[in-house]
Protein backbone atom coordinates (compact mmCIF):
# COMPACT_ATOMS: atom_id res chain seq x y z
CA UNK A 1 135.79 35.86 158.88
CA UNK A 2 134.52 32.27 157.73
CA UNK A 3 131.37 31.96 156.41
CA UNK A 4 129.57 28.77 156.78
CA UNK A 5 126.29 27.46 155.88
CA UNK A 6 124.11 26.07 158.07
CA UNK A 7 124.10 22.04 157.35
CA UNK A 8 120.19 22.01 157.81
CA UNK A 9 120.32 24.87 154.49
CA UNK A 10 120.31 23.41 151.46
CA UNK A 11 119.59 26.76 149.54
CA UNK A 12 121.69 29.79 150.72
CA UNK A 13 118.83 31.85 148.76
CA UNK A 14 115.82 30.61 150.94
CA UNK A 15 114.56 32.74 153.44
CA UNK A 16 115.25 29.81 155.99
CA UNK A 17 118.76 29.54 154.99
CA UNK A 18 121.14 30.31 157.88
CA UNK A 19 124.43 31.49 157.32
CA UNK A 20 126.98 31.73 160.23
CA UNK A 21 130.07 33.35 160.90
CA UNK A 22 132.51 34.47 163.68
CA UNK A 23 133.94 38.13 163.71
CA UNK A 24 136.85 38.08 166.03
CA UNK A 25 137.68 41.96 166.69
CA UNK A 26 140.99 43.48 166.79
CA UNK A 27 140.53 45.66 169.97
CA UNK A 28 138.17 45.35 173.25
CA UNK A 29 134.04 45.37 172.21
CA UNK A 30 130.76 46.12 173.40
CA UNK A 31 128.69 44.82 171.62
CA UNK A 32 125.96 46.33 173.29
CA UNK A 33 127.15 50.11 173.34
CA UNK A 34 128.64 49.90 169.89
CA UNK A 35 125.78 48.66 167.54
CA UNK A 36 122.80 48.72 170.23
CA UNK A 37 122.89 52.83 169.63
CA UNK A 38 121.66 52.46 165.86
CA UNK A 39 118.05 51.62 167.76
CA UNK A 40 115.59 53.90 167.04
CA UNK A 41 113.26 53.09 170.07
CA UNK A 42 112.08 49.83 172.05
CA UNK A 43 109.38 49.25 168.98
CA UNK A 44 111.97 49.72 166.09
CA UNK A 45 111.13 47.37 163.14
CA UNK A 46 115.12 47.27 162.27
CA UNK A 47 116.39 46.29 165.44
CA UNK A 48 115.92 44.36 167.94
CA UNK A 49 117.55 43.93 171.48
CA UNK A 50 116.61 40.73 173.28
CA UNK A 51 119.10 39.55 176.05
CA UNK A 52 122.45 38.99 174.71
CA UNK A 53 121.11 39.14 170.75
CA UNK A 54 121.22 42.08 168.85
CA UNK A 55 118.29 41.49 165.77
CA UNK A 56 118.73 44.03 162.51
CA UNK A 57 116.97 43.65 159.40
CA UNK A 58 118.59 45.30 156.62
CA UNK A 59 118.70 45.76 152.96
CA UNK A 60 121.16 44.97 150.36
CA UNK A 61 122.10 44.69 146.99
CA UNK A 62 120.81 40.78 146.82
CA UNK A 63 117.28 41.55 148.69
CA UNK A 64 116.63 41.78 152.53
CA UNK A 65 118.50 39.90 155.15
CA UNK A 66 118.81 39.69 159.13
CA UNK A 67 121.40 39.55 161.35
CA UNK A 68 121.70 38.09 165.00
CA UNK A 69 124.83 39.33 166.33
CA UNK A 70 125.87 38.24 170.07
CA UNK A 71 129.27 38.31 172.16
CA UNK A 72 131.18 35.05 173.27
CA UNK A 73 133.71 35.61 175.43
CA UNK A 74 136.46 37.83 172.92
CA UNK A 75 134.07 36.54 169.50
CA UNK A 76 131.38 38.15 167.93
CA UNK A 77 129.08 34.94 166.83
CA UNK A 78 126.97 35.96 163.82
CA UNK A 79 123.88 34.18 162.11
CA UNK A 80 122.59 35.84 158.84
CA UNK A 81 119.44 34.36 156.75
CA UNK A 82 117.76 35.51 153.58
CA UNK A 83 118.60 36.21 149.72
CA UNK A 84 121.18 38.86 151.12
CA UNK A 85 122.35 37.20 154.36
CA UNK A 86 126.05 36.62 152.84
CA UNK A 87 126.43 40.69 151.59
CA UNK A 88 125.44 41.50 155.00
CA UNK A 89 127.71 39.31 157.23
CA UNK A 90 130.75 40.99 154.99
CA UNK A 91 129.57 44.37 156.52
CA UNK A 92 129.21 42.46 159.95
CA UNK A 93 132.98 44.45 160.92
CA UNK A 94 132.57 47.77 160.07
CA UNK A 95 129.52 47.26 162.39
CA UNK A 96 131.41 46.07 165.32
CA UNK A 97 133.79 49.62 164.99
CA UNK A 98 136.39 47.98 162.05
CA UNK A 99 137.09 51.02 160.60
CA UNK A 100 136.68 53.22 164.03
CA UNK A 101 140.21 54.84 164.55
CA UNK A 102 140.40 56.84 167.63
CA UNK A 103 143.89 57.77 166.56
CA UNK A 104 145.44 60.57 169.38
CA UNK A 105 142.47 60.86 170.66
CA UNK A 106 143.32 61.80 174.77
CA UNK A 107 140.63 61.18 177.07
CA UNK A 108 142.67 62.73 179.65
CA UNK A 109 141.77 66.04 178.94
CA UNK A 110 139.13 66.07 181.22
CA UNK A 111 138.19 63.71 184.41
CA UNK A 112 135.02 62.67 183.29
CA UNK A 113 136.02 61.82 179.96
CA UNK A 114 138.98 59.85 181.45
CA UNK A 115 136.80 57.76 183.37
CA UNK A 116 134.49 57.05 180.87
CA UNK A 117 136.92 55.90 178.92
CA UNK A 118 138.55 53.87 181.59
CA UNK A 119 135.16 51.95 182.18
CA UNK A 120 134.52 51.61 178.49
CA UNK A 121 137.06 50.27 176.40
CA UNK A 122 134.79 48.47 174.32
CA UNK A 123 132.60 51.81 173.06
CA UNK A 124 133.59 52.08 169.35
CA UNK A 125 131.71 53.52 166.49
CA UNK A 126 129.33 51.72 164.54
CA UNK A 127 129.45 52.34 160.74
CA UNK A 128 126.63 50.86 158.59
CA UNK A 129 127.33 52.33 155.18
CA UNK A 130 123.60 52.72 154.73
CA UNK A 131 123.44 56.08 153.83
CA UNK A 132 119.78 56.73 152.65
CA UNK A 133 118.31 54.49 155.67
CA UNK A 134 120.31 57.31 157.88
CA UNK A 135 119.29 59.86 156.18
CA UNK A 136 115.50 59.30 155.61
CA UNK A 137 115.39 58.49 159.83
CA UNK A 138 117.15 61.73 160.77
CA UNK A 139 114.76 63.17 158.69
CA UNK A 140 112.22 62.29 160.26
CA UNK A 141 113.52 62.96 163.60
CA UNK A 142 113.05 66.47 162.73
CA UNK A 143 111.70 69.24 165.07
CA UNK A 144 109.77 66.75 166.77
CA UNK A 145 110.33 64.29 170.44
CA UNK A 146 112.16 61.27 169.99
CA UNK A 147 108.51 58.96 170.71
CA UNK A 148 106.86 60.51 167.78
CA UNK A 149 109.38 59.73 165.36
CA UNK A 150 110.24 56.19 166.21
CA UNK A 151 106.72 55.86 165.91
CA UNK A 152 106.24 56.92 162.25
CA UNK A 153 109.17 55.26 161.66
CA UNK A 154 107.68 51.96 162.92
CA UNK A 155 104.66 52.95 160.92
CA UNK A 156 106.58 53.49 157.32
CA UNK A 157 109.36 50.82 157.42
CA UNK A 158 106.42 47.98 158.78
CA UNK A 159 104.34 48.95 155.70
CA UNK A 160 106.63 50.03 153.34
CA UNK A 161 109.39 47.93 154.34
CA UNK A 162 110.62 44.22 153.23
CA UNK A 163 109.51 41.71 155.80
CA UNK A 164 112.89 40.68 157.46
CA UNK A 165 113.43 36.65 156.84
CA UNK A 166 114.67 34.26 159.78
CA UNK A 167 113.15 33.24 162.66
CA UNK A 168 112.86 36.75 164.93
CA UNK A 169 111.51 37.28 168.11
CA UNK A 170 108.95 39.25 166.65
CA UNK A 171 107.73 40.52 163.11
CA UNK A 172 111.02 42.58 161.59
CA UNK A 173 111.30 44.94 158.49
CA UNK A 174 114.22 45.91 156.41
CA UNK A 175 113.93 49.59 155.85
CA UNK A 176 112.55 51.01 152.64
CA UNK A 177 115.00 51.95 149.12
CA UNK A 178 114.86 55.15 148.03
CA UNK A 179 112.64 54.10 144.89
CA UNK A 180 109.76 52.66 147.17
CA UNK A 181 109.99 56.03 150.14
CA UNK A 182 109.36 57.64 146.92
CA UNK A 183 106.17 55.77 146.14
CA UNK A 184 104.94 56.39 149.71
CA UNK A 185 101.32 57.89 149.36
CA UNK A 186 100.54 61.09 150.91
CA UNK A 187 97.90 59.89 152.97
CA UNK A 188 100.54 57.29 154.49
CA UNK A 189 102.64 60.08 155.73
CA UNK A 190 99.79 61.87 157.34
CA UNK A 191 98.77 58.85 159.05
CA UNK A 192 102.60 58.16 160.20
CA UNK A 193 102.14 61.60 161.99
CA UNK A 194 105.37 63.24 159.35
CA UNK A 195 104.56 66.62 158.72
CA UNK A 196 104.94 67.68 154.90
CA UNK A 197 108.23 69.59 154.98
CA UNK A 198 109.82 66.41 156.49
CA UNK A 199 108.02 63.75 153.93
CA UNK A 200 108.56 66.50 151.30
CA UNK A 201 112.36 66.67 152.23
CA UNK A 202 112.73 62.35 152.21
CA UNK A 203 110.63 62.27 148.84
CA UNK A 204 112.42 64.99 146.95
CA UNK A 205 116.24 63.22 148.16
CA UNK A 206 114.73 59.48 147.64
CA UNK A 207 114.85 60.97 143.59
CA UNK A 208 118.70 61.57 143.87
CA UNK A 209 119.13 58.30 146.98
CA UNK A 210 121.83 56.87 145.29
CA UNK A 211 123.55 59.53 143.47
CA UNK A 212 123.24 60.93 147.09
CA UNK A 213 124.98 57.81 148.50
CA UNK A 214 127.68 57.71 146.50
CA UNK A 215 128.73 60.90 146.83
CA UNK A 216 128.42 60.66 150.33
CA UNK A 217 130.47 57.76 150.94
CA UNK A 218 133.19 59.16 148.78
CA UNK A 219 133.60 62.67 150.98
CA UNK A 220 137.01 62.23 152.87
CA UNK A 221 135.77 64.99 154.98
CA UNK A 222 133.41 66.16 157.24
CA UNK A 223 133.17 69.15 155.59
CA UNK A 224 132.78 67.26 152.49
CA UNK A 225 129.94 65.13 153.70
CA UNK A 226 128.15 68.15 155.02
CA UNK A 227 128.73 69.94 151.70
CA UNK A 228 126.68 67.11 150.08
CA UNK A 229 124.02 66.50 152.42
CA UNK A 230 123.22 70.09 152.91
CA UNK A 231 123.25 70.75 149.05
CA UNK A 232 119.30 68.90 149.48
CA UNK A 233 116.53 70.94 150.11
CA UNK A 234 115.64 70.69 154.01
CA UNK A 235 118.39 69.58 155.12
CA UNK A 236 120.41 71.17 157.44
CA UNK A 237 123.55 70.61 159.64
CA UNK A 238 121.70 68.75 162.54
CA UNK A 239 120.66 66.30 159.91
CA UNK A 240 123.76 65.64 158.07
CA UNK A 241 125.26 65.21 161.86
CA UNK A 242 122.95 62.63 162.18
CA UNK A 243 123.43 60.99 159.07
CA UNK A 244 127.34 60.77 159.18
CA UNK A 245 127.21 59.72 162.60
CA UNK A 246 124.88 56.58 161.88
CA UNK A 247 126.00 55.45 158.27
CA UNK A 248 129.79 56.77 158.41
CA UNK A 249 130.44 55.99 161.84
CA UNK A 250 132.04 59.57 161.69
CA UNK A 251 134.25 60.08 164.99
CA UNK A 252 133.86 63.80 164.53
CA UNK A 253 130.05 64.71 163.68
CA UNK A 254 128.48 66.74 165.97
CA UNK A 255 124.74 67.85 165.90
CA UNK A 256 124.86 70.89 166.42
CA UNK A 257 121.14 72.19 166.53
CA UNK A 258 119.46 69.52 169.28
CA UNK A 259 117.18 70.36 171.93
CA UNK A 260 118.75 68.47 174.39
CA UNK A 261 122.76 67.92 173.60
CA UNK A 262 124.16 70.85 174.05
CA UNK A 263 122.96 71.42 177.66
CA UNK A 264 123.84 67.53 178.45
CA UNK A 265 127.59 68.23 176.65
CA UNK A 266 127.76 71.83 179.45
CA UNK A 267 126.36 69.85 182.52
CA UNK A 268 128.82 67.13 181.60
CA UNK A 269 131.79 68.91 181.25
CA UNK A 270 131.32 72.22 183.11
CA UNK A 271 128.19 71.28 185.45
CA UNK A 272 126.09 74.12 183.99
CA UNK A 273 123.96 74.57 180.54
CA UNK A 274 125.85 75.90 177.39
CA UNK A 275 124.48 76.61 174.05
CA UNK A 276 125.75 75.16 170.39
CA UNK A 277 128.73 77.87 170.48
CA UNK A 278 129.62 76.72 174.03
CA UNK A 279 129.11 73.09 173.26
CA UNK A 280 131.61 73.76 170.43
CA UNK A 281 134.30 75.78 172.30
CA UNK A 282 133.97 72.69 175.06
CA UNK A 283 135.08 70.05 172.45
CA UNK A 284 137.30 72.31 170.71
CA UNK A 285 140.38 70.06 172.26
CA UNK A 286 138.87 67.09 170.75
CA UNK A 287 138.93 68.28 167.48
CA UNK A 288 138.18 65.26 165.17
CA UNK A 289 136.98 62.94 167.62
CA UNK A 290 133.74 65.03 169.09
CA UNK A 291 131.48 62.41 168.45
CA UNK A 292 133.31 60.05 170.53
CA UNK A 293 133.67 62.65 173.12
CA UNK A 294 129.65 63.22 173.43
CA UNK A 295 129.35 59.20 173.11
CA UNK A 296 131.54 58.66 176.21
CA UNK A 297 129.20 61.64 178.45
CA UNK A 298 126.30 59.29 177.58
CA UNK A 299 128.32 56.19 178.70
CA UNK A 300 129.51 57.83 181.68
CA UNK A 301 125.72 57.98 182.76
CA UNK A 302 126.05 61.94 183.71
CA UNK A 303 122.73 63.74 182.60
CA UNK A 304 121.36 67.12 183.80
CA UNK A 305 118.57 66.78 185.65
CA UNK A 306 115.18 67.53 183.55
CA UNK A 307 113.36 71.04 184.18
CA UNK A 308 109.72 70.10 183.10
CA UNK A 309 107.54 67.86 181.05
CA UNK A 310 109.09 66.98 177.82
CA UNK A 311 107.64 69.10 175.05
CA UNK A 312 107.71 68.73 171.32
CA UNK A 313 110.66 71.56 170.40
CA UNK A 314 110.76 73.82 167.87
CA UNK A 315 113.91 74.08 166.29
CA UNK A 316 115.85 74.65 162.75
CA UNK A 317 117.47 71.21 162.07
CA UNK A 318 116.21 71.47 158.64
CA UNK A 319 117.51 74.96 157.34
């Protein structure tokens, strides 16, 4: 990639600075279904979808920056402003799937998987190397609906946050570091709607966030990576899934503990409910590549049909 400066920019360190770039990938893309799944809801502060442009606000080592990413024919076309617009455009690949390798993977094993994978060549596996911003939102996502935790999320990361710079369709936030999740007040969390074992959990691993990180991103394994994560109090397998599948891109991670997936993974693949053991035995072919086995049953469009209201579950993500 070529990074150029905007010729109305005279300094790259101004928020209004706009930095531009053109990521041509290796291999088929959507854009859309790749990075559009690291969303946490239609409010997220992160991330925003609006038409062909994918917004994110995130955090680096040089201060907050934001990204407008958008497909051109075969090109990614990327803008980037703020104090750490040029760190983030280097990560604008591994993004886009870079680093995704679906090596042997056989979608043939199964028709609907096939055809899936037929219709979407361009489904590849986001990797954001932001470890703590994974793991503080899975965290959250805890043993509660998906609308009450992109909520508190919204709620935290707008107030404790970095404003995103650039000109956004609406008000953005980079998420929170580890130091300043630390510093959130009590009261906050109670007013975000996070119960105390999940702020407890995020306040307790934002003291080790970048030991955490690093050790992390150094795993070769899944194994490895679960070994880590796990190690912290309150978090379980379900989050550590959740993490490695966001921040690591990780082709295998599967979250084994969800309310929903493992009955969505048996009506895909059998037409009838399973449970995590039968979820597991039904991937068992895919070894290594589950993750992009369950992402392809949510591309295919297949779901079971729902049973009853949707209730806040009660489950044990976080032991």
């Amino acid at each position: 990639m070529t990074l150029i400066e905007h010729p109305a920019a005279a300094d790259a360190a101004s928020a209004d600075a706009r930095w531009e770039t053109v990521y041509r990938p290796p291999h088929p893309l959507d854009l859309r279904r790749t990075v559009g799944m690291l969303r946490r809801g239609g409010t997220d502060p992160t991330m925003i979808v609006d038409g062909g442009v994918i917004w994110r606000a995130v955090r680096t080592p040089l201060g907050p920056a934001t990204l407008a990413l958008r497909m051109s024919g075969d090109e990614v076309r990327v803008s980037a402003w703020g104090s750490g617009a040029e760190h983030a455009l280097e990560g604008v690949p591994a993004l886009c799937g870079a680093h995704d390798e679906p090596g042997d993977f056989d979608a043939s094993l199964h028709p609907l998987i096939a055809e899936s994978a037929r219709r979407t060549p361009g489904l590849r596996l986001a990797r954001t190397d932001a470890v703590f911003d994974a793991l503080a939102c899975a965290i959250i996502e805890q043993k509660v609906t998906g609308m009450q935790a992109f909520g508190a999320w919204r709620w935290l990361v707008s107030r404790f946050g970095e404003r995103a710079p650039g000109p956004t369709p609406r008000p953005m936030f980079a998420a929170p570091t580890a130091a300043q999740w630390f510093r959130i007040p009590s009261w906050a969390w109670h007013r975000a709607g996070v119960e105390p074992p999940q702020s407890r959990t995020i306040v307790r691993a934002a003291e080790r966030g970048d030991r955490i990180a690093r050790a992390v991103s150094a795993a070769t394994t899944g194994a490895d990576r679960d070994r880590v994560l796990t190690s912290l109090p309150g978090v379980g397998v379900w989050t550590s899934a959740e993490t490695r599948i966001r921040a690591l891109g990780d082709p295998d991670a599967v979250s084994v503990g969800d309310y929903h997936l493992a009955h969505e993974v048996g009506h895909a693949l059998t037409g009838k409910r399973t449970d995590d053991d039968g979820m597991l035995e039904l991937l068992e072919p895919w070894a290594g590549q589950r993750q992009r086995v369950i992402r392809l049953i949510f591309a295919s469009g297949v779901q079971e049909p729902r049973r009853g209201p949707r209730l806040a579950p009660e489950d044990h993500r976080g032991r």
